[in-house]
Protein backbone atom coordinates (compact mmCIF):
# COMPACT_ATOMS: atom_id res chain seq x y z
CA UNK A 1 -10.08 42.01 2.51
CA UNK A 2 -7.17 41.73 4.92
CA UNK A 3 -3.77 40.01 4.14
CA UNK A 4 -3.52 36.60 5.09
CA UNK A 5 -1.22 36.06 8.17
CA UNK A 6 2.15 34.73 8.07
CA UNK A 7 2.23 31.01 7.89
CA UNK A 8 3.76 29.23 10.54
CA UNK A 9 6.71 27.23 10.49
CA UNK A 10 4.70 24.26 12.22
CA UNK A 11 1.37 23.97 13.58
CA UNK A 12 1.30 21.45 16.64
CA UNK A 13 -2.05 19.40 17.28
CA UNK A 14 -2.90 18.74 20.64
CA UNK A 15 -0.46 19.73 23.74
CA UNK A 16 0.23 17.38 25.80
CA UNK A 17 4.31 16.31 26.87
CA UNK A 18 5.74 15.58 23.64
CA UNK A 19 4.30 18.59 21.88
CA UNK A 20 5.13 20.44 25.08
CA UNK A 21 8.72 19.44 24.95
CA UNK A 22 8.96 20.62 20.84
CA UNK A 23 7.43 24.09 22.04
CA UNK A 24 10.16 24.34 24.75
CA UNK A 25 12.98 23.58 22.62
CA UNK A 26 11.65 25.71 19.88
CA UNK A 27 11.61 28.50 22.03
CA UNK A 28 14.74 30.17 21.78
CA UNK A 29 15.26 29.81 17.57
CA UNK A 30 14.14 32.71 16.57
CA UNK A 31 13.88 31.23 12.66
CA UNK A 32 11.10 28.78 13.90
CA UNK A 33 7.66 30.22 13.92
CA UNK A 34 5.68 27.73 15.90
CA UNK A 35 1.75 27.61 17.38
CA UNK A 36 0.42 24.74 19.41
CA UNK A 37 -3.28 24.17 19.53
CA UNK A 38 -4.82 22.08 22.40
CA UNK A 39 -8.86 21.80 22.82
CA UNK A 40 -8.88 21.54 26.21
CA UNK A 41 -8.94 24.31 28.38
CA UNK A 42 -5.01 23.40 30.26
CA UNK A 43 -2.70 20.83 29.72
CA UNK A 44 -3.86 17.28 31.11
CA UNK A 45 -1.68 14.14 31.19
CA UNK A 46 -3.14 11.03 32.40
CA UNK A 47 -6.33 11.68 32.80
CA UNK A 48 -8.28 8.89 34.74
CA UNK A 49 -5.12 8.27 36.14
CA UNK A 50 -4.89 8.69 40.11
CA UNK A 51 -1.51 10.23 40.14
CA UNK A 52 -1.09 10.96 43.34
CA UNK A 53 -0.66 7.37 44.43
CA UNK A 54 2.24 6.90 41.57
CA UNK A 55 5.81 7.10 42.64
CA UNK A 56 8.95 6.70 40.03
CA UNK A 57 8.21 7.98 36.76
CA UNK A 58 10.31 9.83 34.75
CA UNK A 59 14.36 9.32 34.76
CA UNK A 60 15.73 13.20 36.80
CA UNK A 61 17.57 13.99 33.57
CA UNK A 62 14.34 12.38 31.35
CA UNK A 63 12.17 16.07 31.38
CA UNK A 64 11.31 18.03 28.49
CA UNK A 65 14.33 19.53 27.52
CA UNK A 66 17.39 18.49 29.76
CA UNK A 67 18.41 15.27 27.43
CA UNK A 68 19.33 17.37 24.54
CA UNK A 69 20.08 20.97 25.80
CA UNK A 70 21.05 20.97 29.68
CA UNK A 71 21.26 24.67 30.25
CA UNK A 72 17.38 25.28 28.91
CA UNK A 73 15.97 27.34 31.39
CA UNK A 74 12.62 25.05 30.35
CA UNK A 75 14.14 22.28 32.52
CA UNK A 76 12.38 20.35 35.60
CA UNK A 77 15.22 21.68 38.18
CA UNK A 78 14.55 25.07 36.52
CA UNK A 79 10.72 24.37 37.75
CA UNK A 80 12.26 23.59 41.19
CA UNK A 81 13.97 26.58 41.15
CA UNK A 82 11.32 28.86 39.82
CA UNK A 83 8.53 27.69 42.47
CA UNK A 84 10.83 27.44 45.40
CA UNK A 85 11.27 23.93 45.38
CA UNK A 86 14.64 22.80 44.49
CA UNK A 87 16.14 22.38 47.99
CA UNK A 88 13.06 20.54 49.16
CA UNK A 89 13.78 17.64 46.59
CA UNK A 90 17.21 17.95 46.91
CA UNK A 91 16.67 16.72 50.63
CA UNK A 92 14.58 13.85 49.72
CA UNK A 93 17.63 12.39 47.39
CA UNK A 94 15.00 11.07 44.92
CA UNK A 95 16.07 10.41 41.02
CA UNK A 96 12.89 10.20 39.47
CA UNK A 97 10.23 12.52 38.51
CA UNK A 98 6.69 11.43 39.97
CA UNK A 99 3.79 11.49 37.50
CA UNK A 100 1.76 14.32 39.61
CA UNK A 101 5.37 16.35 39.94
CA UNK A 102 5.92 15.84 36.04
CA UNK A 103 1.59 17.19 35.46
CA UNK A 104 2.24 19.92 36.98
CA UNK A 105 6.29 20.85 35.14
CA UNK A 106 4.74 20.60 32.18
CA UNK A 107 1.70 22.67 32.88
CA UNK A 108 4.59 25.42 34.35
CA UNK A 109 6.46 25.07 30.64
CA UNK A 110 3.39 25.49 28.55
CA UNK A 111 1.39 28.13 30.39
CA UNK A 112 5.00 30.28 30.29
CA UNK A 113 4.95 29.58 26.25
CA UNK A 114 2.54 32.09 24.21
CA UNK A 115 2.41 29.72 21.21
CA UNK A 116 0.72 26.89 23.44
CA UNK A 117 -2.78 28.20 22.94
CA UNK A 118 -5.76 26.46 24.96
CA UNK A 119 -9.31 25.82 24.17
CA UNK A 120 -8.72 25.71 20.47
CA UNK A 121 -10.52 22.50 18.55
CA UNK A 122 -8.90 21.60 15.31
CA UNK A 123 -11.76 20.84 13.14
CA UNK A 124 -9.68 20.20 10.20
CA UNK A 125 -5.92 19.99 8.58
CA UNK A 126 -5.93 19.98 4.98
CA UNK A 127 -3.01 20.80 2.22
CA UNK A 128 -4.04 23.74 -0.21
CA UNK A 129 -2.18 23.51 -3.56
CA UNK A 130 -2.44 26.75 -4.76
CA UNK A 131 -0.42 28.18 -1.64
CA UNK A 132 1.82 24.85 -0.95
CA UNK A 133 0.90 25.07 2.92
CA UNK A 134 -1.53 23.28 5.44
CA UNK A 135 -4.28 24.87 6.23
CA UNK A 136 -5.64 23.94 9.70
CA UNK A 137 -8.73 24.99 11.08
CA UNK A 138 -9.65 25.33 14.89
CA UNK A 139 -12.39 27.09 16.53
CA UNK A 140 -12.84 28.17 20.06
CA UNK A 141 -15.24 27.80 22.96
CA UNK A 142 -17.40 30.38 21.49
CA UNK A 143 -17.73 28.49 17.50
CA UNK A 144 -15.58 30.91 16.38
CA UNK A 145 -13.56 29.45 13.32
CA UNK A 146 -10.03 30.58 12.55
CA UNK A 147 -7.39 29.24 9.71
CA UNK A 148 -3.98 29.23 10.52
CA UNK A 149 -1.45 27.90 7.74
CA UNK A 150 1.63 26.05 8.19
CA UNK A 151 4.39 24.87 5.92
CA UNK A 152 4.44 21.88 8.37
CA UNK A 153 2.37 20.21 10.82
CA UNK A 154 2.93 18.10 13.91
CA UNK A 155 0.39 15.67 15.93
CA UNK A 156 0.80 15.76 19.77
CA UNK A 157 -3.12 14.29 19.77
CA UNK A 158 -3.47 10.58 18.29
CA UNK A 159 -3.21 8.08 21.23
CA UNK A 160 -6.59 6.91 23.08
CA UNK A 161 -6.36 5.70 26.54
CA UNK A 162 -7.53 2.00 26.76
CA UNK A 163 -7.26 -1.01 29.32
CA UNK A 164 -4.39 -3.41 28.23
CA UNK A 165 -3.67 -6.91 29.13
CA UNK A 166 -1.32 -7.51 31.71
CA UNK A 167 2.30 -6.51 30.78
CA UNK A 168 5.81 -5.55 31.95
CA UNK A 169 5.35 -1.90 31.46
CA UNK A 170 2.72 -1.59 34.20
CA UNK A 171 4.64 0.58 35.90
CA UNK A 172 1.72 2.50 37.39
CA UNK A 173 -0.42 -0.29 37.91
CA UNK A 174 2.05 -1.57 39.87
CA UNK A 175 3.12 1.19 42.14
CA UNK A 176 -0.19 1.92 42.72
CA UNK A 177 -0.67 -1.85 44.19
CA UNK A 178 2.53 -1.88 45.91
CA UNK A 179 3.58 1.78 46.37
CA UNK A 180 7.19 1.14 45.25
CA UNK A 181 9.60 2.48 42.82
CA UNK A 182 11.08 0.62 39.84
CA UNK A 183 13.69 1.58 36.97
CA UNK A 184 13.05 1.16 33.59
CA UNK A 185 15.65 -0.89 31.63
CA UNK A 186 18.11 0.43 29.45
CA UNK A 187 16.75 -0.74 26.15
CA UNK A 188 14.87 2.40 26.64
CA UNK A 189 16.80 4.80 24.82
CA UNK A 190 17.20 6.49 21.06
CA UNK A 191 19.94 3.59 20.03
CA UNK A 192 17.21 0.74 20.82
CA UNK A 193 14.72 2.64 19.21
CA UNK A 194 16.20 3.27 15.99
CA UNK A 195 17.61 -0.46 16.35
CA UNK A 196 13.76 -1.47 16.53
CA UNK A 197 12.87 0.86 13.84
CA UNK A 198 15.51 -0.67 11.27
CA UNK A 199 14.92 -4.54 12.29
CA UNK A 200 12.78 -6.19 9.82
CA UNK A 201 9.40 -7.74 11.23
CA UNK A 202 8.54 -10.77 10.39
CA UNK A 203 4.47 -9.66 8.79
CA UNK A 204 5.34 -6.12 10.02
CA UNK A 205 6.48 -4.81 13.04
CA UNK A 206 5.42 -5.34 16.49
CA UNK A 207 1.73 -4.80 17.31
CA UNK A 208 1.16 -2.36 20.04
CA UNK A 209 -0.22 -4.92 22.76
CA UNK A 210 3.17 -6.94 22.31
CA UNK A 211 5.44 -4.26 22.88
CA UNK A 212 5.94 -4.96 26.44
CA UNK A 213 7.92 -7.52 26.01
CA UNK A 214 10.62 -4.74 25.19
CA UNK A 215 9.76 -3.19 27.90
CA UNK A 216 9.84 -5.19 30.71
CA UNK A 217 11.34 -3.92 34.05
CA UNK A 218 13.68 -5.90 35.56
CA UNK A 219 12.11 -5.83 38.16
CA UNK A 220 8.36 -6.57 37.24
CA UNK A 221 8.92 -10.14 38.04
CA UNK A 222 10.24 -9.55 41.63
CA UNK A 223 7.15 -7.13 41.63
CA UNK A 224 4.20 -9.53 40.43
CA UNK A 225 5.79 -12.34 42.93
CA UNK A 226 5.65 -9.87 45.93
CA UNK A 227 2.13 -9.24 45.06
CA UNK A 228 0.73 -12.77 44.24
CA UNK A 229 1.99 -13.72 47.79
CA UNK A 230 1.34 -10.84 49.91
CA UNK A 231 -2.61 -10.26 49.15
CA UNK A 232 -5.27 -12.25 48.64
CA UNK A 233 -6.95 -10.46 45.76
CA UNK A 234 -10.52 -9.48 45.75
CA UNK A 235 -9.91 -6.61 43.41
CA UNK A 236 -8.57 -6.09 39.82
CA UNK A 237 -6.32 -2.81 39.43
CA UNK A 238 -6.38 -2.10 35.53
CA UNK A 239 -3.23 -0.97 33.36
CA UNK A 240 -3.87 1.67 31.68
CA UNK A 241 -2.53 1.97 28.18
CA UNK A 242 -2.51 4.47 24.64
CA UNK A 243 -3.75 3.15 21.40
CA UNK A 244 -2.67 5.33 18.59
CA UNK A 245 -5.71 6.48 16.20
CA UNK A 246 -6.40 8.48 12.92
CA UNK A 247 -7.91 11.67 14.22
CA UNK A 248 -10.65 12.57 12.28
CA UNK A 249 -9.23 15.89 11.80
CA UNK A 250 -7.10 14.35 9.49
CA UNK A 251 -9.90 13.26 7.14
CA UNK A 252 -8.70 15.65 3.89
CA UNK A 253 -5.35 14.12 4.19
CA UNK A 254 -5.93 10.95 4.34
CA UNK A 255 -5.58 10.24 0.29
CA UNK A 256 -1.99 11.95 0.33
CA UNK A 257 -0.50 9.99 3.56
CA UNK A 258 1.53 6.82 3.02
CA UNK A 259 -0.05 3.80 5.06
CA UNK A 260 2.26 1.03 5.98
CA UNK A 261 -0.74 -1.22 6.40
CA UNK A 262 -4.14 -0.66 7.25
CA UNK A 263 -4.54 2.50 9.79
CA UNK A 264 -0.32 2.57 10.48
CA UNK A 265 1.36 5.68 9.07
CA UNK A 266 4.03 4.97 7.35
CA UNK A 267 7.09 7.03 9.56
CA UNK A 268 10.60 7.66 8.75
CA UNK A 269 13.65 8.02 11.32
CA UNK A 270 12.73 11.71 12.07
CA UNK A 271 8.96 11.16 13.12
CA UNK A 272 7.72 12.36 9.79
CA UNK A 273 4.60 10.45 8.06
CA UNK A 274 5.34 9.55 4.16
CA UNK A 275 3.37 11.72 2.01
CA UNK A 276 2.31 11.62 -1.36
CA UNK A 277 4.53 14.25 -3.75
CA UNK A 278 1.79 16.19 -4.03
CA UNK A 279 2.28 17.93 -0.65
CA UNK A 280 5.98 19.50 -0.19
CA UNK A 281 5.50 19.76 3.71
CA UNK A 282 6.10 17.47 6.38
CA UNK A 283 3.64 15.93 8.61
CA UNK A 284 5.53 14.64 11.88
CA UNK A 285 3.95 12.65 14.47
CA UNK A 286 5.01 11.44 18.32
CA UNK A 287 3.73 9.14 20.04
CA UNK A 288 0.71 8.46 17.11
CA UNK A 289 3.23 6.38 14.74
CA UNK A 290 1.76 3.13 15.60
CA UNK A 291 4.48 1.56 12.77
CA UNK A 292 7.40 1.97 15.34
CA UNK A 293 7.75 -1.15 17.52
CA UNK A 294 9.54 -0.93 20.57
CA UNK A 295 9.04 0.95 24.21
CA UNK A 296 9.81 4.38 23.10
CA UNK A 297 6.98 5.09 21.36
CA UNK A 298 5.18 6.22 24.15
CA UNK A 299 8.78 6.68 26.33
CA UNK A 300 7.84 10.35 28.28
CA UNK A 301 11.96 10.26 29.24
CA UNK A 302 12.31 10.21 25.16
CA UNK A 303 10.15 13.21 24.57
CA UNK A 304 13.18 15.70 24.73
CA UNK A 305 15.32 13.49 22.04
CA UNK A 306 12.29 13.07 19.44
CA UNK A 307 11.43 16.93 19.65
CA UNK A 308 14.73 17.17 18.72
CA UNK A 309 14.91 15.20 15.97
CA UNK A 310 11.48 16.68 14.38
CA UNK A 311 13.30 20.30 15.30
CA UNK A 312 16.80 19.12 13.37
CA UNK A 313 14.68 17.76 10.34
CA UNK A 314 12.50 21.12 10.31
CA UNK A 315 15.79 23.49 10.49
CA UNK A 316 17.87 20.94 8.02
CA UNK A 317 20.71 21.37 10.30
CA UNK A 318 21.85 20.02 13.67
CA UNK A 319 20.34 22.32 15.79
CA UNK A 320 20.25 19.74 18.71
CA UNK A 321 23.82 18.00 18.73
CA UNK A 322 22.36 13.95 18.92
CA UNK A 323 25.33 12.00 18.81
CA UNK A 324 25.98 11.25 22.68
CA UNK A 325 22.52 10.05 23.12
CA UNK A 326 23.02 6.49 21.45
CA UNK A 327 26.39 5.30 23.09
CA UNK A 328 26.41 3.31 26.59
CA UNK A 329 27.74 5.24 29.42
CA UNK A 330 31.56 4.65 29.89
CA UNK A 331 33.00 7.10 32.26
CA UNK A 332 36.69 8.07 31.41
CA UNK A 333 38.96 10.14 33.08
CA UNK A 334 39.88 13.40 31.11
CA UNK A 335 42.97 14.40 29.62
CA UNK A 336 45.39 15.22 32.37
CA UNK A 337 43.55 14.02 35.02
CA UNK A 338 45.05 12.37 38.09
């Protein structure tokens, strides 16, 4: 009988942008071991979603990587670069990231990473005692089964598409109505979302339909006006949104997670679920910690910032220097400066 591989570091669930950005930045730390599983066959973001009539997205410096470690060669204006396209959007003096540009970046990062592995199902994640490691099981298109362990695991997979009331985060919805750009406010960003994370809720914190609230462009309202009086409407353009679920992959774990309240993981500050002392590993999530009120839960310009966190927690060091990324901008003039 052959020896069991070496476990991984962490074991990823699902690629999509968050778990894309973690296997970016985990790329050049050669004391990480790290494997990313996704069932489908490439990376997909948005599906359903007709991104090629979306404008603004994603903040210029808001890609996978740039936020936390500039000179990443992972970065969207190394993409540019890399396919021949960085003087071409330089020219159109743009300072967002459209949805269909940001598809296709990430699908670039991942399919350059060999531990983002495609067309592998995770049928099941489960802690073994005797070896004090996850065990996760995936199979491929053929039914083949394989076990990978993991002294960690990560979910990328968790959120279900669904169609959401009308809201202030709509961004999509609305560009697709008016084809126009918006920004997103600056409440998005780590300080307001530890600042949500620590605020006591009144009966918990904020439901997931309510959150837009904190999100709200400021310019939605100038956006819904223009529409109500420009068209007379004879059609209803959905918003699309993401409810978090419990994967059923999860099933063997559910007796040894932490629940906050009935189907919300319980989550500390570093995006790790609260598990019961019998398992000594760490089970991190993204965007599937419903528990976390607030517009960065889902934030894609976050991405970069939470991977870091989950990669600072995993290393117990700081790998990714933070600090700058919860201060408001306040330009000064260096030392000696005219």
């Amino acid at each position: 009988m052959s020896e069991p591989a070496e476990p991984y570091d962490l074991i990823g669930v699902g690629i999509d942008s968050f778990n894309a950005s973690l296997a970016a930045l985990a790329e050049p730390l050669s004391d990480l071991r790290v494997l990313f599983l996704e069932a489908k066959s490439r990376l997909a973001w948005n599906v359903g979603l007709r991104t090629e009539e979306v404008r603004a997205c994603i903040p210029l410096l808001g890609d996978l990587v740039t936020l936390v470690d500039p000179t990443s060669r992972w970065s969207f204006v190394s993409y540019l670069r890399a396919n021949n396209l960085l003087f071409p959007f330089l020219s159109l003096r743009r300072t967002h990231i459209s949805r269909q540009e940001y598809e296709h970046y990430c699908r670039w990062v991942v399919g350059s990473l060999p531990p983002c592995v495609f067309g592998r199902s995770v049928q099941s994640v489960r802690w073994d005692a005797e070896d004090r490691l996850f065990h996760v099981e995936h199979m491929d298109s053929c039914g083949r089964k394989t076990v990978e362990r993991a002294a960690n695991v990560v979910l990328g997979a968790g959120a279900a598409p669904v169609a959401t009331p009308p809201s202030g985060q709509g961004a999509a919805t609305a560009d697709v109505f008016l084809k126009r750009s918006w920004e997103r406010p600056e409440r998005d960003s780590p300080h307001h979302v530890n600042a949500d994370n620590a605020q006591p809720q009144k009966g918990g914190n904020v439901p997931i339909p309510e959150q837009w609230r904190h999100g709200k462009s400021s310019g939605f309202d100038e956006t819904i006006t223009e529409i109500y009086d420009s068209c007379a409407i004879d059609r209803i353009v959905l918003e699309r949104g993401d409810m978090p679920t419990s994967p059923a992959f999860l099933d063997p774990l559910v007796s040894f997670i932490e629940w906050d309240s009935p189907g919300r993981y319980a989550v500390d500050s570093h995006f790790r679920v609260a598990l019961t002392p019998q398992i000594s590993g760490s089970l991190f999530v993204h965007k599937a910690e419903i528990d976390i009120p607030g517009p960065g839960v889902f934030n894609l310009g976050l991405a970069a910032w939470r991977s870091a966190t989950i990669i600072n927690a995993l290393l117990g060091r700081d790998q990714y220097g933070l600090s700058d990324l919860h201060g408001a901008y306040n330009p000064v003039s260096p030392v000696g400066a005219l």
